[in-house]
N, C-alpha and C. Protein backbone atom coordinates (compact mmCIF):
# COMPACT_ATOMS: atom_id res chain seq x y z
N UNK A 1 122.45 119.82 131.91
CA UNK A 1 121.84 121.13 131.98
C UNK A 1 121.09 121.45 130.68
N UNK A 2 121.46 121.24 129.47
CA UNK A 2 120.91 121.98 128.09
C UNK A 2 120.19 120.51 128.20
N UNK A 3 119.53 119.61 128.46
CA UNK A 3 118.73 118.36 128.49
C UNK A 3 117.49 119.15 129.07
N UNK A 4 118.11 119.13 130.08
CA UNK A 4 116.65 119.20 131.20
C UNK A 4 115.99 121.07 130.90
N UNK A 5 117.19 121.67 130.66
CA UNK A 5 116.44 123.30 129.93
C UNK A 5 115.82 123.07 128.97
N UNK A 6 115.89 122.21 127.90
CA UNK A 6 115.28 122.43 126.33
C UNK A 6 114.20 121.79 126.68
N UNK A 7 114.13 120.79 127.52
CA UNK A 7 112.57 120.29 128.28
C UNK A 7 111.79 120.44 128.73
N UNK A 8 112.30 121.63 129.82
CA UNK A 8 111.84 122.61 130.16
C UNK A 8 110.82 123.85 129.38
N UNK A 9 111.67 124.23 128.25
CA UNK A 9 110.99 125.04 127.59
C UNK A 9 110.17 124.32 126.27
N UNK A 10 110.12 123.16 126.52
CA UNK A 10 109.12 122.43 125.65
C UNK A 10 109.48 122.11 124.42
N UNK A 11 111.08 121.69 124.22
CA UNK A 11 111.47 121.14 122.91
C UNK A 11 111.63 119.50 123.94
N UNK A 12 111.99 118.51 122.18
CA UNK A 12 111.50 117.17 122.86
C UNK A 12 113.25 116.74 122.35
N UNK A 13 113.53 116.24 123.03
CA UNK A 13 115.49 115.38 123.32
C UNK A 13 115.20 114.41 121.75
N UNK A 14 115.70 114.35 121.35
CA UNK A 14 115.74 112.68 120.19
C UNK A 14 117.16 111.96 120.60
N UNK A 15 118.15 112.44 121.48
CA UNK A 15 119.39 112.04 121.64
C UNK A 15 119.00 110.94 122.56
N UNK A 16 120.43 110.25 122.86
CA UNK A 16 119.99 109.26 123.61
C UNK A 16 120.72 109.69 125.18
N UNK A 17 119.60 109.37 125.80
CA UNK A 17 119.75 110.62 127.25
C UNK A 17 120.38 108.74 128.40
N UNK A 18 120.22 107.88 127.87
CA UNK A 18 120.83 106.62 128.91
C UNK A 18 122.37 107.07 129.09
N UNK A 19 122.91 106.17 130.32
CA UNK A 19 124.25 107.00 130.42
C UNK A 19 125.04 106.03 129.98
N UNK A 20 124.79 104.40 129.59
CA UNK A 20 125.76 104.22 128.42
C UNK A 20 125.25 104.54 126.86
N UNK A 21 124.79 105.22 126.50
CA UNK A 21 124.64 105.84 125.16
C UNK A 21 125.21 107.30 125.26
N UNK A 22 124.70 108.17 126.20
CA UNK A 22 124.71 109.37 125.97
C UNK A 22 126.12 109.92 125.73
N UNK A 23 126.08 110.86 124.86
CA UNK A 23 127.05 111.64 124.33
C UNK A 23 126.98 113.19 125.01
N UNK A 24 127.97 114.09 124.63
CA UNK A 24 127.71 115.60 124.99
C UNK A 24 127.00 116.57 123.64
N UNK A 25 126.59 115.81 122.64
CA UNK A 25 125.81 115.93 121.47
C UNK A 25 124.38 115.82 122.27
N UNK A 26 123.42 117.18 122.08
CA UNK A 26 121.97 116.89 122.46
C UNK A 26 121.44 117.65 121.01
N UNK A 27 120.81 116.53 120.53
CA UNK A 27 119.57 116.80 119.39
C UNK A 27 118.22 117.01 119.75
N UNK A 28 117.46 117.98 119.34
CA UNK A 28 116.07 117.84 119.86
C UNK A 28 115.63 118.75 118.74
N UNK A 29 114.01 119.12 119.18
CA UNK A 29 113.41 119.20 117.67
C UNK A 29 112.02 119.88 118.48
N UNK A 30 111.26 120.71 117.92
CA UNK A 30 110.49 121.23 118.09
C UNK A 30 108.76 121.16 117.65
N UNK A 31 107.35 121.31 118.24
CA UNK A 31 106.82 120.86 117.81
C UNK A 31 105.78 122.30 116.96
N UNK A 32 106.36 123.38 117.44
CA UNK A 32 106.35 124.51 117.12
C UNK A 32 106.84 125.06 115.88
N UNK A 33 108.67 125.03 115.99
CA UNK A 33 109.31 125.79 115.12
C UNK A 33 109.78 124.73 113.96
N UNK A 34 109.96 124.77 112.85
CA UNK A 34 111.07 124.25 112.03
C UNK A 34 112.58 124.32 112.25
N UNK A 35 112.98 123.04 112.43
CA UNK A 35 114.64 122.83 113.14
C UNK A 35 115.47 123.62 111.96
N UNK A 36 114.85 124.46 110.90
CA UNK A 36 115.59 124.76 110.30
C UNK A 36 115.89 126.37 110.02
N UNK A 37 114.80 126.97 110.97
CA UNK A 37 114.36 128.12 111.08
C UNK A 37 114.97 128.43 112.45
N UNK A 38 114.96 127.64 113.71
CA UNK A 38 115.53 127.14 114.58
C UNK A 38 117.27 127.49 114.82
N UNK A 39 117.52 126.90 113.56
CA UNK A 39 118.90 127.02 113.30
C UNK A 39 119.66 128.50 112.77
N UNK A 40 118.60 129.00 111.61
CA UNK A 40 118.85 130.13 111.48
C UNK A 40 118.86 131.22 112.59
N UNK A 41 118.08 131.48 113.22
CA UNK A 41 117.53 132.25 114.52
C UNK A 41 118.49 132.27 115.19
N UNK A 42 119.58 131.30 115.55
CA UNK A 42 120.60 130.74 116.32
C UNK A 42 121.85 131.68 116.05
N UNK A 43 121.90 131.27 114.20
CA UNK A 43 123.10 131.81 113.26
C UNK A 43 122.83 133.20 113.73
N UNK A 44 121.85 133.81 112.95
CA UNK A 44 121.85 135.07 113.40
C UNK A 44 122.37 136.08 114.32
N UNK A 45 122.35 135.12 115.84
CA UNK A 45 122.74 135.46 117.10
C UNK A 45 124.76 135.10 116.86
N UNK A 46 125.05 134.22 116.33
CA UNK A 46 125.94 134.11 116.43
C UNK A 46 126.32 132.48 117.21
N UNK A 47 125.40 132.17 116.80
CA UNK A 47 125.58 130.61 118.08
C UNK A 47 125.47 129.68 117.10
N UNK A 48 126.54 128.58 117.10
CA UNK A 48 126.68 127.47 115.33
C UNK A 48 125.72 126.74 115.97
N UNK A 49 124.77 126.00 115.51
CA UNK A 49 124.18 124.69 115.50
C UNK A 49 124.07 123.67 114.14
N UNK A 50 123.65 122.74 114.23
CA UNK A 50 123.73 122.07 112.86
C UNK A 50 122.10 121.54 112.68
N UNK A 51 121.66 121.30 111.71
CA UNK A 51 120.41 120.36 111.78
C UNK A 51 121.01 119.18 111.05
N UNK A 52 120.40 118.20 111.52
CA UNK A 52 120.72 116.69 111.23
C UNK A 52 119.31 116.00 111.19
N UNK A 53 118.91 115.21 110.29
CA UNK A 53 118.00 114.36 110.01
C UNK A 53 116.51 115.10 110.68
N UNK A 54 116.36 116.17 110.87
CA UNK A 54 114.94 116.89 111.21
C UNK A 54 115.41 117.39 112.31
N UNK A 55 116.30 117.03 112.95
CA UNK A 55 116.81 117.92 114.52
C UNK A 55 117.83 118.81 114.39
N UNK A 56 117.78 119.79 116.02
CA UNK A 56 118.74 121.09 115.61
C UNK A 56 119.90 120.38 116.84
N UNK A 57 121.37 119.99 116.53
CA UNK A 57 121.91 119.06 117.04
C UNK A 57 123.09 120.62 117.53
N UNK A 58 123.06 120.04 118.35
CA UNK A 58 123.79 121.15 119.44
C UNK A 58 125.51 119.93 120.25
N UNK A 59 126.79 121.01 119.41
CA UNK A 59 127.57 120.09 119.94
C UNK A 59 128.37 120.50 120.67
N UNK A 60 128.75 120.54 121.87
CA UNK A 60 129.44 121.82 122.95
C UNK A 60 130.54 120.79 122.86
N UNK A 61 131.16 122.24 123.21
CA UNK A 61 132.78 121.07 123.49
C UNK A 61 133.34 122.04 125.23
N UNK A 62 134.67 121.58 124.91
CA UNK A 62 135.59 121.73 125.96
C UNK A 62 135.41 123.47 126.47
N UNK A 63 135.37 124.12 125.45
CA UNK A 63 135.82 125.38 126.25
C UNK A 63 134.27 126.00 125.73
N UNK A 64 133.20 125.46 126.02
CA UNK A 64 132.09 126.30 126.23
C UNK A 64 131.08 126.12 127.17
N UNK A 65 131.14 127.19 127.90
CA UNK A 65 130.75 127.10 129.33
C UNK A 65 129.15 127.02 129.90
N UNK A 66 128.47 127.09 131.04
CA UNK A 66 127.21 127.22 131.35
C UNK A 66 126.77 128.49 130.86
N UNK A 67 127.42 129.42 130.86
CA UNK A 67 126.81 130.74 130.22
C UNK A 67 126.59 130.82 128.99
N UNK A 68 127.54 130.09 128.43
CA UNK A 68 127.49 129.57 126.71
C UNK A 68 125.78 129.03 126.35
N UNK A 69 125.66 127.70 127.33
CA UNK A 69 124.76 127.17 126.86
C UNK A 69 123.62 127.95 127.50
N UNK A 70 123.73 128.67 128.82
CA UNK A 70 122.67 129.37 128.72
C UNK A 70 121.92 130.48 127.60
N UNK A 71 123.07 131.23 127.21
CA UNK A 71 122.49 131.94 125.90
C UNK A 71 122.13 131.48 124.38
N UNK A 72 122.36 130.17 124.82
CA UNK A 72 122.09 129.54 123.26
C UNK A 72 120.32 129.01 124.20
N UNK A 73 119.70 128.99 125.27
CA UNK A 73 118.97 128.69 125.45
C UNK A 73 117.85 129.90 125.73
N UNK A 74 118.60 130.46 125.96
CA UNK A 74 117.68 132.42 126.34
C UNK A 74 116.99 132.50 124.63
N UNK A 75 118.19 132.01 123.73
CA UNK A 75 117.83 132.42 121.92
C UNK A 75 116.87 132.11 121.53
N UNK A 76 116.57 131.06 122.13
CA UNK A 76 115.50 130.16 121.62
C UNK A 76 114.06 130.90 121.81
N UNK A 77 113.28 130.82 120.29
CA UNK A 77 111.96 130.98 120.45
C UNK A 77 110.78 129.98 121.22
């Protein structure tokens, strides 16, 4: 779901989306915003992200739900 939304809204995946690589870690990166400005915008709201090597790396776990990741995707500029 947060793959095919951030694609949607025109950020680009750098994770590895094969299904023996892929993780529940999605990194992607913008060709617009700075992943670091990105990140702040996020904080602000209250939603952790990390940037890693130029990407804003998004790491969901167990108890965060579709609504979770939907509002970390509504945040987004």
């Amino acid at each position: 779901m947060l793959a095919d939304r951030l694609r949607a809204k025109g950020y680009r995946i750098v994770s590895f989306l094969v299904p023996k690589e892929r993780s529940g870690i999605i990194s992607f990166t913008s060709d617009r915003y700075p992943s670091e400005r990105i990140r702040q915008l996020l904080r602000e709201e209250g939603v952790i992200v990390l940037v890693r090597a130029g990407a804003v790396r998004v790491s969901p776990h167990f108890y965060n739900d579709e609504e979770d990741i939907g509002t970390l995707l509504d945040l987004l500029p």
